[in-house]
Protein backbone atom coordinates (compact mmCIF):
# COMPACT_ATOMS: atom_id res chain seq x y z
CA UNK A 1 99.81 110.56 90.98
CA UNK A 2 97.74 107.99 92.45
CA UNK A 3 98.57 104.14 91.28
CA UNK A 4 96.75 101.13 91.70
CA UNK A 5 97.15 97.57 91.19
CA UNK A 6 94.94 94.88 91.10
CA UNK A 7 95.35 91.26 92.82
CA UNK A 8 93.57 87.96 92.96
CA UNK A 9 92.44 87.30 89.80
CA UNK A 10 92.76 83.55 88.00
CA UNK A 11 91.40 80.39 86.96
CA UNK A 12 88.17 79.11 89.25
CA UNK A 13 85.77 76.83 88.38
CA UNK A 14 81.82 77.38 87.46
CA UNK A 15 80.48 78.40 90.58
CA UNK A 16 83.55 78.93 92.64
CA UNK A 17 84.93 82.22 94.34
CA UNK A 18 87.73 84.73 94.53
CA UNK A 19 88.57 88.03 95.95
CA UNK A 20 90.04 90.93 93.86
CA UNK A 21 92.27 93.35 95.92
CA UNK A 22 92.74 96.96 94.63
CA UNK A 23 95.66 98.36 96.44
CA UNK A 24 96.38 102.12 96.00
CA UNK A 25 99.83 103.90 96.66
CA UNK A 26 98.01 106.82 98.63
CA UNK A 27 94.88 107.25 100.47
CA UNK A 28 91.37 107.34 98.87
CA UNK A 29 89.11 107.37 101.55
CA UNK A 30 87.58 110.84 100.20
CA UNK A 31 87.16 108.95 96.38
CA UNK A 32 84.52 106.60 94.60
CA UNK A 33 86.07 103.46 93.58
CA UNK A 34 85.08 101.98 90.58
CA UNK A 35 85.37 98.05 89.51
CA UNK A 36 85.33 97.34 85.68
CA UNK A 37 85.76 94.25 83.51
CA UNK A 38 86.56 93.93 79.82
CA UNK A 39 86.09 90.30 78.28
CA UNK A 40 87.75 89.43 75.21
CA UNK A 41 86.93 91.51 72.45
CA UNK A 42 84.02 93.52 74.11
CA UNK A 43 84.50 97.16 75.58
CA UNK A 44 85.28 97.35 79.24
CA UNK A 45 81.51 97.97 81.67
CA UNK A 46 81.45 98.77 85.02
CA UNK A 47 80.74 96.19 87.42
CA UNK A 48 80.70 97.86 90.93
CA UNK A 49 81.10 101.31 92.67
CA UNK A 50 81.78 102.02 95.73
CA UNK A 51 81.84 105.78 97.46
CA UNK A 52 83.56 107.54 99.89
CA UNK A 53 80.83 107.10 102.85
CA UNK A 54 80.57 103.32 101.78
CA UNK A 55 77.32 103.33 99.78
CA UNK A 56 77.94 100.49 97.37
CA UNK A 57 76.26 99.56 93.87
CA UNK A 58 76.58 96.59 91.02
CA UNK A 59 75.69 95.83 87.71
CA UNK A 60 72.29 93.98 87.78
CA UNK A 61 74.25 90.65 86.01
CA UNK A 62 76.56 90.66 89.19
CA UNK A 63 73.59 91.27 91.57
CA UNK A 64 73.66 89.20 95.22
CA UNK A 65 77.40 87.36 93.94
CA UNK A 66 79.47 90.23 94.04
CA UNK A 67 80.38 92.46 96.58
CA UNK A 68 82.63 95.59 96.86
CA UNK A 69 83.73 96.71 99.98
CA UNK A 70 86.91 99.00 101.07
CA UNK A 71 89.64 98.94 103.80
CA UNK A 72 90.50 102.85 104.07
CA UNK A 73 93.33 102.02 106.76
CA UNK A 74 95.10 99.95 103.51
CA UNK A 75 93.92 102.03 100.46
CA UNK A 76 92.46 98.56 99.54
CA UNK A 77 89.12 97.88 97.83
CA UNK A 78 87.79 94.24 97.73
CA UNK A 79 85.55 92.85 94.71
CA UNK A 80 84.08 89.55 96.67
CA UNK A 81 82.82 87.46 93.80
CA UNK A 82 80.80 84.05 94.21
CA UNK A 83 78.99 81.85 92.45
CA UNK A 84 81.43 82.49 89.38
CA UNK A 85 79.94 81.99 85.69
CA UNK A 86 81.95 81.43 82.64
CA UNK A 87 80.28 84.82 81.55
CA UNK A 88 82.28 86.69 84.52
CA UNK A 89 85.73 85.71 82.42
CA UNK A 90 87.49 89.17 82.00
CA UNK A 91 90.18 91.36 82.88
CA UNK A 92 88.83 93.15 86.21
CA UNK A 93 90.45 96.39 86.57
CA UNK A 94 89.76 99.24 89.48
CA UNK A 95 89.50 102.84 88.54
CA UNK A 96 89.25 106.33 90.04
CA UNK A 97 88.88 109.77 88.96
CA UNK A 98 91.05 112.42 90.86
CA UNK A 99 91.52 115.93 89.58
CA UNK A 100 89.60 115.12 86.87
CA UNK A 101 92.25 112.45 85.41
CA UNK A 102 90.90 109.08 85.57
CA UNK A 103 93.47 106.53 86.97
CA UNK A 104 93.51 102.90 86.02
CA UNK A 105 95.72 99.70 87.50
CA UNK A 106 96.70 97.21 84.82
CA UNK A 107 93.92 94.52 85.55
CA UNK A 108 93.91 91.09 86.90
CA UNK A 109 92.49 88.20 84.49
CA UNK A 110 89.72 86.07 86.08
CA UNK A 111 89.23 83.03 83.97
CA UNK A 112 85.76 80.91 84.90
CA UNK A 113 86.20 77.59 83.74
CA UNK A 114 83.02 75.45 82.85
């Protein structure tokens, strides 16, 4: 079973940046990637996909600050985010879906400060 765990999440400042890392314990290269978020006391949404051949997609309310992006050679997909809002304050977590079983990591908190 695949595993994942997220990195680079915590407190920033309105406006400022980080990078989440979503490191997986085999190879995905052939698998969409999803990113998700879940803010306190809401459901979890998407935020960004990314497929196997590299075509990417985000959530219109992340549109032209975030960026997902992968590193096949380290089982690693990247969530650039910039221009940070206290609105983008959630747990990010990275999913996949392999043999029909979804797999999820246990999140990293991002924390926008105003």
């Amino acid at each position: 079973q695949v595993q994942l765990v997220e990195s680079g999440g915590g407190l920033v400042q309105v406006g400022g940046s980080l990078r989440l890392s979503c490191a997986a314990s085999e190879s995905i290269r052939f698998n969409t990637i999803y990113w998700y978020r879940q803010a306190p006391g809401k459901q979890r949404d998407l935020v960004a996909t990314i497929t196997s051949g590299g075509s990417t997609a985000v959530v219109d309310s992340v549109k032209g600050r975030f960026t997902i992006s992968r590193d096949n050679a380290k089982n690693t997909v990247y969530l650039q985010m910039n221009s940070l809002k206290p609105e983008d304050t959630a747990v990010y977590y990275c999913n996949l879906v392999q043999n029909f079983k979804a797999y999820w990591g246990n999140g990293t908190p991002v924390t926008v400060s105003s």
